[in-house]
PDB file of N, CA and C in Angstrom:
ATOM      1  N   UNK A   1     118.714  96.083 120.939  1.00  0.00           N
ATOM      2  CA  UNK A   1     117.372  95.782 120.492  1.00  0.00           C
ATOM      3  C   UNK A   1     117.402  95.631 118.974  1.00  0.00           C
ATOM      4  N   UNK A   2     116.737  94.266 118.515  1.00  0.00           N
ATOM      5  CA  UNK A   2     117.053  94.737 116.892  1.00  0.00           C
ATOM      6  C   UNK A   2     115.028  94.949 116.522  1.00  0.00           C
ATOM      7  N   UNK A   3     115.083  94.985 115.524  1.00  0.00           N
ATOM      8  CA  UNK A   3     113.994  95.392 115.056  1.00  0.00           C
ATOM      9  C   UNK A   3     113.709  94.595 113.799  1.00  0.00           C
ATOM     10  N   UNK A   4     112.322  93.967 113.477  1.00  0.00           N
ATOM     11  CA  UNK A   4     112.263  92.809 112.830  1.00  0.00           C
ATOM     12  C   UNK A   4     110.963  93.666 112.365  1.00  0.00           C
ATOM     13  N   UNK A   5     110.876  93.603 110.853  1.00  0.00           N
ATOM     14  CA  UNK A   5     109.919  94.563 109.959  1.00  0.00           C
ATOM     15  C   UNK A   5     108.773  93.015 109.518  1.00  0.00           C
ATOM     16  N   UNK A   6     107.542  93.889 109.597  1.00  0.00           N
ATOM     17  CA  UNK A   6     106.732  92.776 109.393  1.00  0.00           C
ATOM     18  C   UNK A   6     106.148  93.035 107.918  1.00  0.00           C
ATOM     19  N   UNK A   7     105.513  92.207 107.122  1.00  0.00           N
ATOM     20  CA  UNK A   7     105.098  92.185 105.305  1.00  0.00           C
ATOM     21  C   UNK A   7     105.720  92.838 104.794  1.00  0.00           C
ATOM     22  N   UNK A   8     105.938  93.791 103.827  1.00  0.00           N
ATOM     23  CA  UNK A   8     106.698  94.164 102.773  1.00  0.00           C
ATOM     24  C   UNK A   8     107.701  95.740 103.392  1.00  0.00           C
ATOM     25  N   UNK A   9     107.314  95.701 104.545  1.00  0.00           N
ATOM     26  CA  UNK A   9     107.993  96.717 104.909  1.00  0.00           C
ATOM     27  C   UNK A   9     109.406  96.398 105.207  1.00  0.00           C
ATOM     28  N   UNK A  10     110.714  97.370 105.101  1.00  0.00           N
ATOM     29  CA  UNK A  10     112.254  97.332 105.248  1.00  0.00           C
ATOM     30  C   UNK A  10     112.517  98.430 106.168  1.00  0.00           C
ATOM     31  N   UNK A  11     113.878  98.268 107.275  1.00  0.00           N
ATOM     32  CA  UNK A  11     114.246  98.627 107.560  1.00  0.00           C
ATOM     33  C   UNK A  11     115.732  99.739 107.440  1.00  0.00           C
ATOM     34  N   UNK A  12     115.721 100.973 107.314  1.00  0.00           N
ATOM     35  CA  UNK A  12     117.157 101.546 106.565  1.00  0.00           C
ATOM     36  C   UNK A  12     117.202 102.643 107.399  1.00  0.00           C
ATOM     37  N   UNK A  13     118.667 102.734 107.186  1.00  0.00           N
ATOM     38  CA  UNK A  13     119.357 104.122 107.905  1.00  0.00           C
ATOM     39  C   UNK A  13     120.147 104.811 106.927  1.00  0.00           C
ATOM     40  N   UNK A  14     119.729 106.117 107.028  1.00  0.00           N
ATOM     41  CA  UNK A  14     120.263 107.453 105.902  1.00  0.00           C
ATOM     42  C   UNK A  14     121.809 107.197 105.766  1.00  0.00           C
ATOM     43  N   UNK A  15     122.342 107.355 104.545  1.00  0.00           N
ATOM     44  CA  UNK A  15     123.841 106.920 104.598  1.00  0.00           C
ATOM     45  C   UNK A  15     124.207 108.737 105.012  1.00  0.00           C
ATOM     46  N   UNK A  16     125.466 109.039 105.475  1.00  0.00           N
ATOM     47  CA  UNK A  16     125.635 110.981 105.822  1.00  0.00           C
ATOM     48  C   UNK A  16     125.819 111.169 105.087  1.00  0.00           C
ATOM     49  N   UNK A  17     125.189 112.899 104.900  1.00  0.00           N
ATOM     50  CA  UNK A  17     124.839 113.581 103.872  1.00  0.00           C
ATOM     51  C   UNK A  17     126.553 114.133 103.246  1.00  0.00           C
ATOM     52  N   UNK A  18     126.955 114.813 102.281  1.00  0.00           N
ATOM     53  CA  UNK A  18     127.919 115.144 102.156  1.00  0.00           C
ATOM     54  C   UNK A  18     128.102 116.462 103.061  1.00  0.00           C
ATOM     55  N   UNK A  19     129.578 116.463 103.618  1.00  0.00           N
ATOM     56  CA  UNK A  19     129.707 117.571 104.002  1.00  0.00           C
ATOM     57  C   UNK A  19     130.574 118.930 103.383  1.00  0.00           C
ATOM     58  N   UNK A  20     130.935 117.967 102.187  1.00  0.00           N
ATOM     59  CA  UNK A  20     131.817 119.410 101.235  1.00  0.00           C
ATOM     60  C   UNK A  20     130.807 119.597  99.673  1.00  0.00           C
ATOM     61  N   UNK A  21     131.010 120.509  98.697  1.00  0.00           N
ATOM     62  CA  UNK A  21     130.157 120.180  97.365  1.00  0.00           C
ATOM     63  C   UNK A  21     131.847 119.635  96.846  1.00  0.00           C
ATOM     64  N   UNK A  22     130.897 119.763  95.723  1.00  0.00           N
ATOM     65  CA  UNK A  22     132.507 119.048  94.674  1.00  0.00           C
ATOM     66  C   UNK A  22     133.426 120.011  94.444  1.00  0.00           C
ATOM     67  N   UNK A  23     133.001 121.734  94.698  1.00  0.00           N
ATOM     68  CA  UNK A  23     134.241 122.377  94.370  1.00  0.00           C
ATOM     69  C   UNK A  23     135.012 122.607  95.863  1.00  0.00           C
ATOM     70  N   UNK A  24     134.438 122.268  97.059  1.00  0.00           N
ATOM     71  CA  UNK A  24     135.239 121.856  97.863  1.00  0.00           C
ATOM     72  C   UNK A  24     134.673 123.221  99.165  1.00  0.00           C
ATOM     73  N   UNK A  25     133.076 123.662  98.968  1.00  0.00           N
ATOM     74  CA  UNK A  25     132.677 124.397  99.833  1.00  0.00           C
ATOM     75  C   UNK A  25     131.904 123.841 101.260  1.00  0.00           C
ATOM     76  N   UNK A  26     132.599 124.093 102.174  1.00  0.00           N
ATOM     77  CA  UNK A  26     131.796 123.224 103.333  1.00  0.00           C
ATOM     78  C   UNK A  26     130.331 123.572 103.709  1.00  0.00           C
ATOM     79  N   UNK A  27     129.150 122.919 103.541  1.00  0.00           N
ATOM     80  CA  UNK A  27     128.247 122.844 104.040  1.00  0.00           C
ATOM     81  C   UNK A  27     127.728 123.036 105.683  1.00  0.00           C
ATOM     82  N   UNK A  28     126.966 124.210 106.011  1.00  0.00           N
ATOM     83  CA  UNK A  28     126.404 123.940 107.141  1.00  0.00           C
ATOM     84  C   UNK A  28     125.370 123.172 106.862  1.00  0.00           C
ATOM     85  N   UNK A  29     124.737 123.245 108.451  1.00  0.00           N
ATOM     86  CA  UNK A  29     123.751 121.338 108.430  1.00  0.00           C
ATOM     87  C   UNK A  29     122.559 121.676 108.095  1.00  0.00           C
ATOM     88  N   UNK A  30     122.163 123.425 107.595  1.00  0.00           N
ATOM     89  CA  UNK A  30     120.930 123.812 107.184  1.00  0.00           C
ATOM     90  C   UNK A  30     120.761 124.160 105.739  1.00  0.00           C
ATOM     91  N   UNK A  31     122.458 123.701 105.336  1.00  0.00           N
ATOM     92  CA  UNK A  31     122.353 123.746 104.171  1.00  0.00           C
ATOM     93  C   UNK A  31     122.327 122.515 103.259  1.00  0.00           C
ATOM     94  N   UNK A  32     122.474 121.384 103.960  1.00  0.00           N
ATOM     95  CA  UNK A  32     122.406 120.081 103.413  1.00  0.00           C
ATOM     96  C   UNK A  32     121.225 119.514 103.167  1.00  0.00           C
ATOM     97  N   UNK A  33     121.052 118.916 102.357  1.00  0.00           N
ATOM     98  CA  UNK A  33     119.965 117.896 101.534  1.00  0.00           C
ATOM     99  C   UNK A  33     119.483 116.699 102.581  1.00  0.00           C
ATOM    100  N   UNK A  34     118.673 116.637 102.700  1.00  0.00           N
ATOM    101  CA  UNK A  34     117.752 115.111 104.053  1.00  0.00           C
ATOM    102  C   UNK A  34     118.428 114.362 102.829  1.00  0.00           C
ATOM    103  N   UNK A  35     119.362 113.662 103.073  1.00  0.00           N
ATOM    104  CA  UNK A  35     119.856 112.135 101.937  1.00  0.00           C
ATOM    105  C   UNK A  35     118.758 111.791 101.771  1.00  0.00           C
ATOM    106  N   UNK A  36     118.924 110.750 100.390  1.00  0.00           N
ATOM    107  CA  UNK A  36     117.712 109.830 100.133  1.00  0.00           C
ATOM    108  C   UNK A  36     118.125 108.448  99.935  1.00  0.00           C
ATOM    109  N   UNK A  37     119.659 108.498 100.053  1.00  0.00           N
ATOM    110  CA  UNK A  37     120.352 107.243 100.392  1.00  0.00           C
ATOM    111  C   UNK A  37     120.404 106.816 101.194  1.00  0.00           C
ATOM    112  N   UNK A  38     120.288 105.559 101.601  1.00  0.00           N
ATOM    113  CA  UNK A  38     120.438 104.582 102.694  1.00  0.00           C
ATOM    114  C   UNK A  38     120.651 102.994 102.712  1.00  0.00           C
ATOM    115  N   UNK A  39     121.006 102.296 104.088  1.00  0.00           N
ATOM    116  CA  UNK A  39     121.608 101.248 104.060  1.00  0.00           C
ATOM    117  C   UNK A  39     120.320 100.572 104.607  1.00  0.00           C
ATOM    118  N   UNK A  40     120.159  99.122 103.844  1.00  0.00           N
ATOM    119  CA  UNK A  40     119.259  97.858 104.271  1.00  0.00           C
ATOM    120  C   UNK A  40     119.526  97.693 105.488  1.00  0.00           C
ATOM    121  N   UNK A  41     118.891  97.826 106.859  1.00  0.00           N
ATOM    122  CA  UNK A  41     119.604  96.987 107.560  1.00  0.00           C
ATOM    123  C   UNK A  41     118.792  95.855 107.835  1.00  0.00           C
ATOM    124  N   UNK A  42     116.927  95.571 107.777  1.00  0.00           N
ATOM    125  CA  UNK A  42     116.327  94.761 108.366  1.00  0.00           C
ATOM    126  C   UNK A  42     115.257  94.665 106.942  1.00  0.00           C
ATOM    127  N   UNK A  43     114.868  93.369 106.321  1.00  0.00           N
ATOM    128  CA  UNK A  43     113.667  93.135 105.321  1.00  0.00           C
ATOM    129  C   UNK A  43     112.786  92.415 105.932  1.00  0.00           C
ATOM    130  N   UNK A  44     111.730  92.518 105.503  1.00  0.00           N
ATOM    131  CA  UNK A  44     110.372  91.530 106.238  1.00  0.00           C
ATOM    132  C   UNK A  44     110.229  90.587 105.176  1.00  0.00           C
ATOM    133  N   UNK A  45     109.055  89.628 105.778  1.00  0.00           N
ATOM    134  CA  UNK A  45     109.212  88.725 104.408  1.00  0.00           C
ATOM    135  C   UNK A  45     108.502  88.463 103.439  1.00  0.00           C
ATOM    136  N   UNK A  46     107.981  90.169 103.589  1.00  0.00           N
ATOM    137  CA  UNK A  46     107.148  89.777 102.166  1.00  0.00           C
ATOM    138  C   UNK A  46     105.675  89.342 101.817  1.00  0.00           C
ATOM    139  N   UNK A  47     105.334  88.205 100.981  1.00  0.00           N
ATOM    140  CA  UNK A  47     104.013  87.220 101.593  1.00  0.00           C
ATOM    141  C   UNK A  47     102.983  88.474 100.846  1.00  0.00           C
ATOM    142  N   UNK A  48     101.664  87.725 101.177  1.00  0.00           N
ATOM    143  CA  UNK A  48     100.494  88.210 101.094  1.00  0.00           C
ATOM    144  C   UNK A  48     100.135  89.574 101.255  1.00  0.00           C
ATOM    145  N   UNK A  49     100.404  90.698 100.874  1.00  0.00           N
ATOM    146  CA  UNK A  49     100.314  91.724 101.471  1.00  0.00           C
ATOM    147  C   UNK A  49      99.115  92.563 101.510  1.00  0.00           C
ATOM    148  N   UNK A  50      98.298  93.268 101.587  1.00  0.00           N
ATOM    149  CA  UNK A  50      96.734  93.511 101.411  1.00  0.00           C
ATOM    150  C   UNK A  50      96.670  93.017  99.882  1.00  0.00           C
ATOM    151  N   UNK A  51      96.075  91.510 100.001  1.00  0.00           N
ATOM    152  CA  UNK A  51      95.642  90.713  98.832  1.00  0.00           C
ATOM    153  C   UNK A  51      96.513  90.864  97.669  1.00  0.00           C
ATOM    154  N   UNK A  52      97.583  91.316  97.831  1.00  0.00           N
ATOM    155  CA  UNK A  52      99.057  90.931  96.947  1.00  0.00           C
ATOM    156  C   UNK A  52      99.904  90.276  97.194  1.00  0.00           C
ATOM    157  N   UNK A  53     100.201  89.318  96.263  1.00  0.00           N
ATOM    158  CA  UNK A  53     101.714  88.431  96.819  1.00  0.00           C
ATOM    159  C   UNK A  53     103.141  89.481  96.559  1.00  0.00           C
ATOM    160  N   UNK A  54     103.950  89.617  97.268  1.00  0.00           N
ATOM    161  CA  UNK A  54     104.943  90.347  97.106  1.00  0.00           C
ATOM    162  C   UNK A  54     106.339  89.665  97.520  1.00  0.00           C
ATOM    163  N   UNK A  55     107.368  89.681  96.362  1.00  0.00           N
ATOM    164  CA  UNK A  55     108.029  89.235  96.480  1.00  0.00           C
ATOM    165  C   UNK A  55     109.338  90.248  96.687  1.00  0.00           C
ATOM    166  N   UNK A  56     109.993  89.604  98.211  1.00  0.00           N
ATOM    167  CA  UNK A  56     111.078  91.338  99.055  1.00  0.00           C
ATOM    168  C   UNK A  56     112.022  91.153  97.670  1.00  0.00           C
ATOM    169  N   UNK A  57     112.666  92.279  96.839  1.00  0.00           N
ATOM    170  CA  UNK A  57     113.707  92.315  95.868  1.00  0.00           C
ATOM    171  C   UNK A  57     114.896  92.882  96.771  1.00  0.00           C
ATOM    172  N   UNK A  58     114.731  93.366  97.750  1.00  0.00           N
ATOM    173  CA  UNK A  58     115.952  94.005  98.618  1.00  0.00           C
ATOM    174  C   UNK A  58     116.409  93.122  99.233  1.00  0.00           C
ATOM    175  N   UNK A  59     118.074  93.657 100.028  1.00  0.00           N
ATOM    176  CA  UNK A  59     118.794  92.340 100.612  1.00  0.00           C
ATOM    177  C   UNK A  59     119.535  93.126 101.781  1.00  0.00           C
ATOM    178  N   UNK A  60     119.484  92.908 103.067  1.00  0.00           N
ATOM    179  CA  UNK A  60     119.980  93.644 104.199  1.00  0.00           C
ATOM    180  C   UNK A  60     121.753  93.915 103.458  1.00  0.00           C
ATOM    181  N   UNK A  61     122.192  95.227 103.808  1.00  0.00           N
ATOM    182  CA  UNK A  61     123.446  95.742 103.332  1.00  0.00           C
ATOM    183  C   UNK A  61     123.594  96.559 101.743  1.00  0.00           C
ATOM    184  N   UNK A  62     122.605  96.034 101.216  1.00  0.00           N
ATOM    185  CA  UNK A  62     121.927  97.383  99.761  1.00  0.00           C
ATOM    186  C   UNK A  62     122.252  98.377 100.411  1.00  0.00           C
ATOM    187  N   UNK A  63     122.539  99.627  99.387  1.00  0.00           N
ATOM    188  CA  UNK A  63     122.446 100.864  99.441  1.00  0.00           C
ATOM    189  C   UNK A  63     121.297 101.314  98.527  1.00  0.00           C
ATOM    190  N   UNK A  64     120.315 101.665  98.983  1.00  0.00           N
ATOM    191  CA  UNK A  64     119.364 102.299  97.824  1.00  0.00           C
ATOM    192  C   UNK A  64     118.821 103.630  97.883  1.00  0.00           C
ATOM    193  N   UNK A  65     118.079 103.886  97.157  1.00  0.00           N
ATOM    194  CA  UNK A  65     117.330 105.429  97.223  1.00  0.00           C
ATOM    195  C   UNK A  65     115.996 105.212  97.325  1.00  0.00           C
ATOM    196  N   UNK A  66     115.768 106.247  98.292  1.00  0.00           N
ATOM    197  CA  UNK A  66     114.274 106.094  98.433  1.00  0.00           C
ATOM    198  C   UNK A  66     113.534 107.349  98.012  1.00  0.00           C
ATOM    199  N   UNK A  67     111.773 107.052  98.376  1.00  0.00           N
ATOM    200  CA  UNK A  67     110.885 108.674  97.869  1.00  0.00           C
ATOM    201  C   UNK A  67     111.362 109.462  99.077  1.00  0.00           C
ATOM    202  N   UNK A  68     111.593 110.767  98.919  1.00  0.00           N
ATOM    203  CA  UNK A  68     112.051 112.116  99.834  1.00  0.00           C
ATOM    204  C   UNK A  68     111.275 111.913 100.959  1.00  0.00           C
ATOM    205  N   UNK A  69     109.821 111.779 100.903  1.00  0.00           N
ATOM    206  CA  UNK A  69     109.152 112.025 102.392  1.00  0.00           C
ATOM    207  C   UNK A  69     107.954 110.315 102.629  1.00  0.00           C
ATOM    208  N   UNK A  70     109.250 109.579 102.361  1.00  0.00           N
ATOM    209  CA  UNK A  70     108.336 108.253 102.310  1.00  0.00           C
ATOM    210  C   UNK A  70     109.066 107.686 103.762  1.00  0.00           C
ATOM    211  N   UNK A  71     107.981 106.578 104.456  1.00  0.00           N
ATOM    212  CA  UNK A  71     108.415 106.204 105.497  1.00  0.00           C
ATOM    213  C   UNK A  71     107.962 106.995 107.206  1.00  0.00           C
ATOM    214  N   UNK A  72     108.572 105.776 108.206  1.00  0.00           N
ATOM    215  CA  UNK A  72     108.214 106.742 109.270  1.00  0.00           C
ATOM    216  C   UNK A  72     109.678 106.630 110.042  1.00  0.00           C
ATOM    217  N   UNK A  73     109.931 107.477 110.470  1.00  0.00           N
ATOM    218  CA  UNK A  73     111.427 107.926 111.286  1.00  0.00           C
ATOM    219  C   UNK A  73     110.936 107.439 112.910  1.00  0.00           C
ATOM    220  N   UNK A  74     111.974 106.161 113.428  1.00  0.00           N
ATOM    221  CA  UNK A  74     112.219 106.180 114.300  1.00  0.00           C
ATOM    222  C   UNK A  74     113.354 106.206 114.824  1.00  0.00           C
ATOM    223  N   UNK A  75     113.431 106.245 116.473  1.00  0.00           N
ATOM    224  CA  UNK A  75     114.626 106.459 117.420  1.00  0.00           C
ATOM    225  C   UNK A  75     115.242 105.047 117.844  1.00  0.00           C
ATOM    226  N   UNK A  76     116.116 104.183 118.005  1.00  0.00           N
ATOM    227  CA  UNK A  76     116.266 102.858 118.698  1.00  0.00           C
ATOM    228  C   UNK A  76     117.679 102.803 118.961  1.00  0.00           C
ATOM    229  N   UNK A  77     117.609 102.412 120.229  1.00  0.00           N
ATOM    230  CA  UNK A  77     118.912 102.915 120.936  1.00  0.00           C
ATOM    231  C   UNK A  77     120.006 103.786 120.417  1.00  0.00           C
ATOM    232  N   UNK A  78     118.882 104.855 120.127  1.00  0.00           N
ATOM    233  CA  UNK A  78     120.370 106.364 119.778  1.00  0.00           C
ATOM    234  C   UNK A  78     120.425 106.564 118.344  1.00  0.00           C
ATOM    235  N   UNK A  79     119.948 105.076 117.307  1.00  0.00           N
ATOM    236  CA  UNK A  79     120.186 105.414 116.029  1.00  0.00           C
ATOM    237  C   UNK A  79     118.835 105.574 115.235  1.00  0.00           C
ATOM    238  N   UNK A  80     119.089 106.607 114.963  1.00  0.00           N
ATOM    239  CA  UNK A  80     117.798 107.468 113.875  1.00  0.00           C
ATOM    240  C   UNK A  80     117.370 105.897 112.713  1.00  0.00           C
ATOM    241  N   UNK A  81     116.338 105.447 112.165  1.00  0.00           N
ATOM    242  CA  UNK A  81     116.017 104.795 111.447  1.00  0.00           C
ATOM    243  C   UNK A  81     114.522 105.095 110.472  1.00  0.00           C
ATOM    244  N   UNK A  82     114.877 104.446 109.374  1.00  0.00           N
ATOM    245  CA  UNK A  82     113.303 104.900 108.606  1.00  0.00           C
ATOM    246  C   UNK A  82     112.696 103.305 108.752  1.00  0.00           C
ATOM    247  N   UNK A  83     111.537 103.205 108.651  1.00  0.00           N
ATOM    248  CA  UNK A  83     110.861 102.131 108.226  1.00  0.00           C
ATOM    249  C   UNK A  83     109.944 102.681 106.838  1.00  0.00           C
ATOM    250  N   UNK A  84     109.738 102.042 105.983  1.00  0.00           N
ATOM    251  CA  UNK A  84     109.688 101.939 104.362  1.00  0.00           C
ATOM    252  C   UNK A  84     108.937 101.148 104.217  1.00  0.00           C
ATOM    253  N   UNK A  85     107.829 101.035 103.060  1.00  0.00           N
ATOM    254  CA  UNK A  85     107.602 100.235 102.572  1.00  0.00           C
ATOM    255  C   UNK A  85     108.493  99.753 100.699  1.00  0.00           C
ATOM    256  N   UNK A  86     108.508  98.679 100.540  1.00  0.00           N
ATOM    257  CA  UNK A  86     109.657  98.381  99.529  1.00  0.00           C
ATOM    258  C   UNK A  86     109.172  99.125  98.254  1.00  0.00           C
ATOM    259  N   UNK A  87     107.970  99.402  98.405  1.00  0.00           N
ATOM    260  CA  UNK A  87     106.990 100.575  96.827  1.00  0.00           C
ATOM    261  C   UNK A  87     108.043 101.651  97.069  1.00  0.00           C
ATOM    262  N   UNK A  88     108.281 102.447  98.167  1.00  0.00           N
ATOM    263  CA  UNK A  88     108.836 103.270  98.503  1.00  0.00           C
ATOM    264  C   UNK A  88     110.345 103.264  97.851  1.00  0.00           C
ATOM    265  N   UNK A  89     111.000 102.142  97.778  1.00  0.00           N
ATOM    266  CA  UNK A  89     112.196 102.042  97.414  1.00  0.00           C
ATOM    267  C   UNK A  89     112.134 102.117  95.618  1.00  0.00           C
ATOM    268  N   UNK A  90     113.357 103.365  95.477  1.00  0.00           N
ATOM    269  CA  UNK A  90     112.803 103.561  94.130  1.00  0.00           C
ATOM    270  C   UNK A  90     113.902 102.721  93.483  1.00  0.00           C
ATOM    271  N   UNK A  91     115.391 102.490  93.751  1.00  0.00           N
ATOM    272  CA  UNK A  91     116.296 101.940  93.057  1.00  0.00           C
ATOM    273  C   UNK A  91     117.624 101.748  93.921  1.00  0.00           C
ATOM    274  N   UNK A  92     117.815 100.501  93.472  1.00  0.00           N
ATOM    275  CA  UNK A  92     119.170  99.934  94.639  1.00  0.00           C
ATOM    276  C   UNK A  92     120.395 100.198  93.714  1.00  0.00           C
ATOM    277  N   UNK A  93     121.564 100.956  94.520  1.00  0.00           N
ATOM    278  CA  UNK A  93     122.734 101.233  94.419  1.00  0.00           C
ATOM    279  C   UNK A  93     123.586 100.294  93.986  1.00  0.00           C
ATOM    280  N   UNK A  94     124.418 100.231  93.079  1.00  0.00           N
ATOM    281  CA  UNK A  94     125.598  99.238  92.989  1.00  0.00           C
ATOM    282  C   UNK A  94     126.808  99.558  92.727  1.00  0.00           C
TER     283      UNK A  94
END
């Protein structure tokens, strides 16, 4: 099933969280951070959006960061996904 985002909204999936810190202590999963990184996978196109023209700046395969509790979390065949709006997206990875 793919999933096709309609006006300025994007489609992304959390990139995994780390599972060691940098001095090399393993994390349990209640001790890890909800990422705020994630991968483009689906953009809408943008257009007219409540009486704004908006033009999508994202590109399916970006890595970007998003706001902590922005978006709505869905399920689709097995893989966890956010839907976003692109306000939401604070800065793309390079």
């Amino acid at each position: 099933m793919t999933v096709k985002p309609l006006g300025d909204r994007v489609v992304i999936k959390n990139v995994e969280a780390e599972e060691t810190t940098k001095s090399g202590l393993i994390l349990t999963s209640a001790a890890k951070e909800k990422p705020q990184m994630a991968e483009v996978l689906a953009v809408g196109p943008g257009g007219n959006v409540d009486g704004k023209e908006i033009v999508m700046q994202v590109e399916v395969g970006q890595k970007v960061i998003y706001s902590k509790y922005a978006g709505t979390e869905v399920k689709i065949d097995g893989e966890e996904l956010i839907i976003v709006r692109q306000s939401d997206i604070l800065a793309i990875v390079e």
